[in-house]
PDB file of N, CA and C in Angstrom:
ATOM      1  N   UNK A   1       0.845  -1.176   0.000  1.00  0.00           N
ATOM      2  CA  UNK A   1       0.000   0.000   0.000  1.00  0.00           C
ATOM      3  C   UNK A   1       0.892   1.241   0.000  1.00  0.00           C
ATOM      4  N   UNK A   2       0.803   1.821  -0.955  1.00  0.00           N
ATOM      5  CA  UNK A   2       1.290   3.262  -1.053  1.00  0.00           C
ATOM      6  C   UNK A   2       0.802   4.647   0.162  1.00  0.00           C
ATOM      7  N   UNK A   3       1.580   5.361   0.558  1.00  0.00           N
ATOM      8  CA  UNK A   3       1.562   6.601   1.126  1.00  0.00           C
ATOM      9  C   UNK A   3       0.479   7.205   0.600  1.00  0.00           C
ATOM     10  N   UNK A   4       0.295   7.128  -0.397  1.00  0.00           N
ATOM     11  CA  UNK A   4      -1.755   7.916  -0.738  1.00  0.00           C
ATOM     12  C   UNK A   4      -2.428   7.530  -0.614  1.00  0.00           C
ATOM     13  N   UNK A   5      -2.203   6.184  -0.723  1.00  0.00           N
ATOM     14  CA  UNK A   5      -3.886   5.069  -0.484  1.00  0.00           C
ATOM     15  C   UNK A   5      -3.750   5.003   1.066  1.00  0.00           C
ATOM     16  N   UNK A   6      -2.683   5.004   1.571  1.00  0.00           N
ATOM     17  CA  UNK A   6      -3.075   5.108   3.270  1.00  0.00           C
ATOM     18  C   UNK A   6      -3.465   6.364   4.093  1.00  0.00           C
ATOM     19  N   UNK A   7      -3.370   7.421   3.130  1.00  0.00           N
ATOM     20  CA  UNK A   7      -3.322   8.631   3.782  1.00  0.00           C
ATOM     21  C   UNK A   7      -5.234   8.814   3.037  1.00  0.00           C
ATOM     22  N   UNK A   8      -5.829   8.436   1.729  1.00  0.00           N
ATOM     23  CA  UNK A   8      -6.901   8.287   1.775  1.00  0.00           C
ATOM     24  C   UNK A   8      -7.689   7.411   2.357  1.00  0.00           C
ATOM     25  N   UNK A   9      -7.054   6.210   3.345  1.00  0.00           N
ATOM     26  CA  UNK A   9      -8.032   5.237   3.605  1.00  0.00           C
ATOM     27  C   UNK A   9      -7.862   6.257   5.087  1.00  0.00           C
ATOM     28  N   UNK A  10      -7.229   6.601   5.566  1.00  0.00           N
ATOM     29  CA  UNK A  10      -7.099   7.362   7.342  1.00  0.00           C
ATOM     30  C   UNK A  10      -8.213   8.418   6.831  1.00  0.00           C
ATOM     31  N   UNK A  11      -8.452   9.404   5.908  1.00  0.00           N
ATOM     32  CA  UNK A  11      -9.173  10.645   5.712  1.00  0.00           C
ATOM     33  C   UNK A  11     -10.540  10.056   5.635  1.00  0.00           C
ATOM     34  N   UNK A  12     -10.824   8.849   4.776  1.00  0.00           N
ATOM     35  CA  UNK A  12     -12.058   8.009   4.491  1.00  0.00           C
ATOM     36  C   UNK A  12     -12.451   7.758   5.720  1.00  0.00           C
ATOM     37  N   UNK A  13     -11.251   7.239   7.028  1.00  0.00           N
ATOM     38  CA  UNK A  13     -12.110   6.683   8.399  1.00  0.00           C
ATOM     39  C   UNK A  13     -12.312   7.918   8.956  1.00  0.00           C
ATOM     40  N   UNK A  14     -11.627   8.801   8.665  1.00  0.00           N
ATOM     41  CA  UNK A  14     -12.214   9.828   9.644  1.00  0.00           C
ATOM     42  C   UNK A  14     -13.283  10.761   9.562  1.00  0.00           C
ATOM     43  N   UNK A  15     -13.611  10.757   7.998  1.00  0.00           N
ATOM     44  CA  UNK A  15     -14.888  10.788   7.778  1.00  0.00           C
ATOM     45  C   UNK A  15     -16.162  10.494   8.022  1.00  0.00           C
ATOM     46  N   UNK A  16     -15.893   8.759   7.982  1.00  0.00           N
ATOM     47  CA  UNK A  16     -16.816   7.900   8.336  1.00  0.00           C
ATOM     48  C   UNK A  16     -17.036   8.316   9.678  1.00  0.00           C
ATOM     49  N   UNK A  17     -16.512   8.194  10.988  1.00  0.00           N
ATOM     50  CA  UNK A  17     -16.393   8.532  12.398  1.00  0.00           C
ATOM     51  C   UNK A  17     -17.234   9.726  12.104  1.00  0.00           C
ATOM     52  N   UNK A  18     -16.580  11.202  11.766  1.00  0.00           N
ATOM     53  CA  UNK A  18     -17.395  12.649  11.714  1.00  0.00           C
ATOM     54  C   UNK A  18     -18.939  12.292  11.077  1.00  0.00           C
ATOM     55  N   UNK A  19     -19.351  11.240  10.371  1.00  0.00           N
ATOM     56  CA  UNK A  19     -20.475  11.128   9.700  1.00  0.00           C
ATOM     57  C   UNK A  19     -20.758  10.297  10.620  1.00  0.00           C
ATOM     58  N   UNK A  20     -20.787   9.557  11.299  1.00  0.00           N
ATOM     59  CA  UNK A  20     -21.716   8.747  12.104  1.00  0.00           C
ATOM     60  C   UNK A  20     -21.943   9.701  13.660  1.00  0.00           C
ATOM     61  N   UNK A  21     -20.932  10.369  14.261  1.00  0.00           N
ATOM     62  CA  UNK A  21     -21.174  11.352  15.144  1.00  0.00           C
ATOM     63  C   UNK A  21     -22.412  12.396  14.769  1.00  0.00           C
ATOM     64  N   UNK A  22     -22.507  12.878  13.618  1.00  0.00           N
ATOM     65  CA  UNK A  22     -23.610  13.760  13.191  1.00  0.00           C
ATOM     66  C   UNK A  22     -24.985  13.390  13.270  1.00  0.00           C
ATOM     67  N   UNK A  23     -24.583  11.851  12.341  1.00  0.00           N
ATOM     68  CA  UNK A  23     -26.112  11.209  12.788  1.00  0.00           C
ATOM     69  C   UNK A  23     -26.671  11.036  14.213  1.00  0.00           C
ATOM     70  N   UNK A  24     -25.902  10.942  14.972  1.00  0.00           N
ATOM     71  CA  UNK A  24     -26.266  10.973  16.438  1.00  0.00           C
ATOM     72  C   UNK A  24     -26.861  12.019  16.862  1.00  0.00           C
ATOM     73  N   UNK A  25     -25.918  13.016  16.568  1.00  0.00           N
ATOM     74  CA  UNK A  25     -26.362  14.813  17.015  1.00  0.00           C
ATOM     75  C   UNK A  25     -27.873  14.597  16.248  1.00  0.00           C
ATOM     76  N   UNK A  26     -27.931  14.389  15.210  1.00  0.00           N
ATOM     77  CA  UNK A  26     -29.246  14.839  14.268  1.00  0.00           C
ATOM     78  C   UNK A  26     -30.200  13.367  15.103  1.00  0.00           C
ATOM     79  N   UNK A  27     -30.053  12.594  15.513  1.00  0.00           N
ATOM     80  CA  UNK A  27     -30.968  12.043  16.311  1.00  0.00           C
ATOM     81  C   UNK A  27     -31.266  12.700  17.525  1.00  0.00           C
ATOM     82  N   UNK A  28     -30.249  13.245  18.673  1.00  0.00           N
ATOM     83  CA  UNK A  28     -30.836  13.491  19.633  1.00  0.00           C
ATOM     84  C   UNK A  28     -31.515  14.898  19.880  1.00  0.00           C
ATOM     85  N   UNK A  29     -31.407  15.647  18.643  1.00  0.00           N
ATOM     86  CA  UNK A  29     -31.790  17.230  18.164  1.00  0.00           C
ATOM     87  C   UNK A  29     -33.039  16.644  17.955  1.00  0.00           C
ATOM     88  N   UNK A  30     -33.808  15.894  17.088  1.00  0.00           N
ATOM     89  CA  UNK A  30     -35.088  15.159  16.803  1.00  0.00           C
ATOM     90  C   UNK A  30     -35.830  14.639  17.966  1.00  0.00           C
ATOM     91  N   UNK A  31     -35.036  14.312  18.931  1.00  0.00           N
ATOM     92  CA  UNK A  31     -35.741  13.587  20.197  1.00  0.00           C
ATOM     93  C   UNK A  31     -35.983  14.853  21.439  1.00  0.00           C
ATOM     94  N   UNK A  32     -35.278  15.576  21.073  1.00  0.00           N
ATOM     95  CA  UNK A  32     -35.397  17.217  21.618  1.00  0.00           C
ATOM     96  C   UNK A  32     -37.294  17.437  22.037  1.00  0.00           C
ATOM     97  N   UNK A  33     -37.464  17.521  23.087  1.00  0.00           N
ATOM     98  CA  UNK A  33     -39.024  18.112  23.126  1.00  0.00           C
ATOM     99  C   UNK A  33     -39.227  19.296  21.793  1.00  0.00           C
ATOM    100  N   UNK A  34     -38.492  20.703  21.876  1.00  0.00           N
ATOM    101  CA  UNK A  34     -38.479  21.438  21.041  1.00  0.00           C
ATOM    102  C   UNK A  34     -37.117  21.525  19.878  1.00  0.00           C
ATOM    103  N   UNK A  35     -37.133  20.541  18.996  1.00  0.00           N
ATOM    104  CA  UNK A  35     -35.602  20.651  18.400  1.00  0.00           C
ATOM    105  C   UNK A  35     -35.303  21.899  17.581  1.00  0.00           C
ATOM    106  N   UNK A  36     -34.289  22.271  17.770  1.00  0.00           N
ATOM    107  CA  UNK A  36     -34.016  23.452  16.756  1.00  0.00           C
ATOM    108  C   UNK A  36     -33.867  23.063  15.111  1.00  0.00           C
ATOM    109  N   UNK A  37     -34.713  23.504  14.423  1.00  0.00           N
ATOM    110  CA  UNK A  37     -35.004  23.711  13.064  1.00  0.00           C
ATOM    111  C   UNK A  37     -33.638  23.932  12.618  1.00  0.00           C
ATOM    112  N   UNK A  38     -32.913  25.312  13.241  1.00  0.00           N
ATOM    113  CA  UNK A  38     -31.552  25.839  12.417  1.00  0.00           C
ATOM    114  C   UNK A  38     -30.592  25.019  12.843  1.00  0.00           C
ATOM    115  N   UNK A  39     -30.553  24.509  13.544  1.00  0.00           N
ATOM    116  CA  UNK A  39     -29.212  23.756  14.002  1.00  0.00           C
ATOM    117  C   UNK A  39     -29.334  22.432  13.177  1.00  0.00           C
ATOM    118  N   UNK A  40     -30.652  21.544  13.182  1.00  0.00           N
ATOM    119  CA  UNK A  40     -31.034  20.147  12.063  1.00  0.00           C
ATOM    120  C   UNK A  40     -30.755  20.196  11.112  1.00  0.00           C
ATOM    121  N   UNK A  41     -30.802  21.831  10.373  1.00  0.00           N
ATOM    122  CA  UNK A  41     -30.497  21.865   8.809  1.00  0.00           C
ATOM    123  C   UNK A  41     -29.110  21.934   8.460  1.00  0.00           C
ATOM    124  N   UNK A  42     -28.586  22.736   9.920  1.00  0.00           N
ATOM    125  CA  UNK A  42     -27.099  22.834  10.059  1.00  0.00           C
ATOM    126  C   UNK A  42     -25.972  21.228   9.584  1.00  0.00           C
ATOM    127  N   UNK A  43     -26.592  20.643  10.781  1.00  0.00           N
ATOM    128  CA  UNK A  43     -26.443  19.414  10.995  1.00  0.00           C
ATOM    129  C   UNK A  43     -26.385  18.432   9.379  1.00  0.00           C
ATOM    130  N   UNK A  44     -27.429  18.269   9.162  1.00  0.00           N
ATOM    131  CA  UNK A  44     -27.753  17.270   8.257  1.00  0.00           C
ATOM    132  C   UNK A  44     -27.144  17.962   6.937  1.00  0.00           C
ATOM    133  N   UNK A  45     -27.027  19.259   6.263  1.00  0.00           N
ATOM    134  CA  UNK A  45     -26.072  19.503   5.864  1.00  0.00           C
ATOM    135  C   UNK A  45     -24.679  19.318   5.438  1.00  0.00           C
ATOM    136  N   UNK A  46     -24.102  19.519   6.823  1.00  0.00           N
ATOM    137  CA  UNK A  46     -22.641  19.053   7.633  1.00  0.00           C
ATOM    138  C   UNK A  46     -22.845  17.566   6.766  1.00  0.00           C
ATOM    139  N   UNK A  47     -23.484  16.747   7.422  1.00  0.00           N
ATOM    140  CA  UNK A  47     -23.645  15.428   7.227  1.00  0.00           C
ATOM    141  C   UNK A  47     -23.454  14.885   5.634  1.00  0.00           C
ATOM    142  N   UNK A  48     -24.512  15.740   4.522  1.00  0.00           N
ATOM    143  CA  UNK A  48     -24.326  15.461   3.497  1.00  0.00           C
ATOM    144  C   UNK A  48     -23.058  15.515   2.655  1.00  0.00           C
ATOM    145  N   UNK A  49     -22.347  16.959   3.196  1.00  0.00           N
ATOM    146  CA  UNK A  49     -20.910  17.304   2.659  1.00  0.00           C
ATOM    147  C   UNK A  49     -19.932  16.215   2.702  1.00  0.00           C
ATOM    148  N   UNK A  50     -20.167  15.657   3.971  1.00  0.00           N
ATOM    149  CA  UNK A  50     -19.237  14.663   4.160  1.00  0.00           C
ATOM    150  C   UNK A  50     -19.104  13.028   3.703  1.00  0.00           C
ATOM    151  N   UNK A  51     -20.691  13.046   3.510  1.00  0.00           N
ATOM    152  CA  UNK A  51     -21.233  12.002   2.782  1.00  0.00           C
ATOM    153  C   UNK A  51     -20.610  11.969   1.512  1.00  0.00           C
ATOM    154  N   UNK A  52     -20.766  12.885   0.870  1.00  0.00           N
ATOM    155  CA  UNK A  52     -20.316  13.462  -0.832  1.00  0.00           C
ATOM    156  C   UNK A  52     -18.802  13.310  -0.719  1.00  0.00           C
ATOM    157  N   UNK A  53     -18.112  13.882   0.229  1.00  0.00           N
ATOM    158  CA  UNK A  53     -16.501  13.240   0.366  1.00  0.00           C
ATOM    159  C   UNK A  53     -16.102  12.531   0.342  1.00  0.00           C
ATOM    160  N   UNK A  54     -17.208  11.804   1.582  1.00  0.00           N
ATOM    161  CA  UNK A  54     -16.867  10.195   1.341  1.00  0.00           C
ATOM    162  C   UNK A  54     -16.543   9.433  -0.108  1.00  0.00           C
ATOM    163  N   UNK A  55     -17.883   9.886  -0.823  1.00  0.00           N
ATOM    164  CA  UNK A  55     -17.972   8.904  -1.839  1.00  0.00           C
ATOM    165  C   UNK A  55     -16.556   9.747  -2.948  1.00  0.00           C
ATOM    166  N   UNK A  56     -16.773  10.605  -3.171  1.00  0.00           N
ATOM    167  CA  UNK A  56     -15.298  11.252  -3.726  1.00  0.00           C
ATOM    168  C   UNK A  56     -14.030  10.588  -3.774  1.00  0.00           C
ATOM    169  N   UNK A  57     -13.583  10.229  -2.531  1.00  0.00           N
ATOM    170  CA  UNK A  57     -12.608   9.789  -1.742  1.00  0.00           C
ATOM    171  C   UNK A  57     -12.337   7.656  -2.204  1.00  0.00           C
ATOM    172  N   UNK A  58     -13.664   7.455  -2.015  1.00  0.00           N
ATOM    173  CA  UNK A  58     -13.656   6.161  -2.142  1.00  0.00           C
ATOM    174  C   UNK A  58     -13.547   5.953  -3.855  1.00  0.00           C
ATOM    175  N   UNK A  59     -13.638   6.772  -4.447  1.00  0.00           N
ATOM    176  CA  UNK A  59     -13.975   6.983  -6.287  1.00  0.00           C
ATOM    177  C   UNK A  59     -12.100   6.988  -6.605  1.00  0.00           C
ATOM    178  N   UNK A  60     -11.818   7.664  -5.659  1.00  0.00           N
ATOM    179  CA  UNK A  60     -10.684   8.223  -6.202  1.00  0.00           C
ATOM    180  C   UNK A  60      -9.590   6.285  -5.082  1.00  0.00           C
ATOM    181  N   UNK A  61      -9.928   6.377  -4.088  1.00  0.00           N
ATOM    182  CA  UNK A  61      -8.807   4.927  -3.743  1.00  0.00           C
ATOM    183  C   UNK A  61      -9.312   3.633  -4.688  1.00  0.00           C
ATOM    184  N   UNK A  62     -10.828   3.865  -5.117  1.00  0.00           N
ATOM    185  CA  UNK A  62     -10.880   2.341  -6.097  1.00  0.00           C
ATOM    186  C   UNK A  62      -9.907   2.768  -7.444  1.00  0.00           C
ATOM    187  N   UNK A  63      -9.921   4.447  -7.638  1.00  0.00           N
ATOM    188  CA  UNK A  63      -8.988   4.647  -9.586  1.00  0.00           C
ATOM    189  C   UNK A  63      -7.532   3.550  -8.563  1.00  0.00           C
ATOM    190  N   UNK A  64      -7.240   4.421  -7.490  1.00  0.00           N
ATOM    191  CA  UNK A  64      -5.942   4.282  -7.544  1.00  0.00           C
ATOM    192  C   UNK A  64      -5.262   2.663  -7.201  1.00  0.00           C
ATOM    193  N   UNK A  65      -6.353   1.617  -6.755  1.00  0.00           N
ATOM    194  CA  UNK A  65      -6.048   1.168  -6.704  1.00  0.00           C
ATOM    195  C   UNK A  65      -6.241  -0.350  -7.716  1.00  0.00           C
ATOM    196  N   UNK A  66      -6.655   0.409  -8.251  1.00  0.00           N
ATOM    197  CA  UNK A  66      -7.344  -0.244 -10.105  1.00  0.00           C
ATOM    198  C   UNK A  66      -5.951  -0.303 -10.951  1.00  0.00           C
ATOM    199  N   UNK A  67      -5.083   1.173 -10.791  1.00  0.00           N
ATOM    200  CA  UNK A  67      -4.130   1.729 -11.524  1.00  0.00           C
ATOM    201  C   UNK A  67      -3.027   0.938 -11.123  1.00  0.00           C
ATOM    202  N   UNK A  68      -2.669   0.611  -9.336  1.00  0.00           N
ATOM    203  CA  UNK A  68      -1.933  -0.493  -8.836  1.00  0.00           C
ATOM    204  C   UNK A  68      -2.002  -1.646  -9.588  1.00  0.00           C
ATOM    205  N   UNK A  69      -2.891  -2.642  -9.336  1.00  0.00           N
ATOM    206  CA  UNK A  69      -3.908  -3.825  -9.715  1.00  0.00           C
ATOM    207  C   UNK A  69      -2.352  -3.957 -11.468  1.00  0.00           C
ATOM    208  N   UNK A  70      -2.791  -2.548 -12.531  1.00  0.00           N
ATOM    209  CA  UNK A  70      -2.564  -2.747 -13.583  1.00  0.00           C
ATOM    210  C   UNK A  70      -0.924  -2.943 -13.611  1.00  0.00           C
ATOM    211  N   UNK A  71      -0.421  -1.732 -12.994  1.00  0.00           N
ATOM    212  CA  UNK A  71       0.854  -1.802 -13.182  1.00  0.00           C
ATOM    213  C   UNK A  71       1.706  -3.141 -12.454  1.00  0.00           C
ATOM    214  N   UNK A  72       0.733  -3.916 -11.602  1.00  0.00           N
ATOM    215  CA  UNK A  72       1.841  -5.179 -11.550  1.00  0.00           C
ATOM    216  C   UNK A  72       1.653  -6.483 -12.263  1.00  0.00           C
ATOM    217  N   UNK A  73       0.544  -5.836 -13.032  1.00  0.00           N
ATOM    218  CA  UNK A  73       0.250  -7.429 -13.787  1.00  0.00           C
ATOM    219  C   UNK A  73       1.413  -7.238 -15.058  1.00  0.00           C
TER     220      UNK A  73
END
């Protein structure tokens, strides 16, 4: 494993972690007697950006490791 594919698979987990923490926040904002509207949109927002990184991120370690795969056959 190369120095980029490990430095994208560490950014990918730490993503994942920041995206599952949010979902939490955006659950217990929902379970809120009165939840705040601005902070949920805040939230789930946050959430999507990172979602979209995610998949970015994972687009870009399957090229690179497709491109590996080639150059040792």
């Amino acid at each position: 494993m190369t120095n980029r594919q490990s430095g994208l698979i560490a950014r990918f987990d730490a993503l994942r972690d920041a995206h599952a923490m949010l979902k939490l926040k955006i659950r217990r904002e929902q379970n809120r007697t009165l939840p705040d509207a601005t902070n949920m949109q805040r939230l789930k927002r946050e959430k999507l950006r990172i979602k979209d990184e995610m998949s970015r991120i994972a687009g870009v370690i399957a090229t690179v490791i497709r491109g590996s795969d080639r150059s040792a056959a």
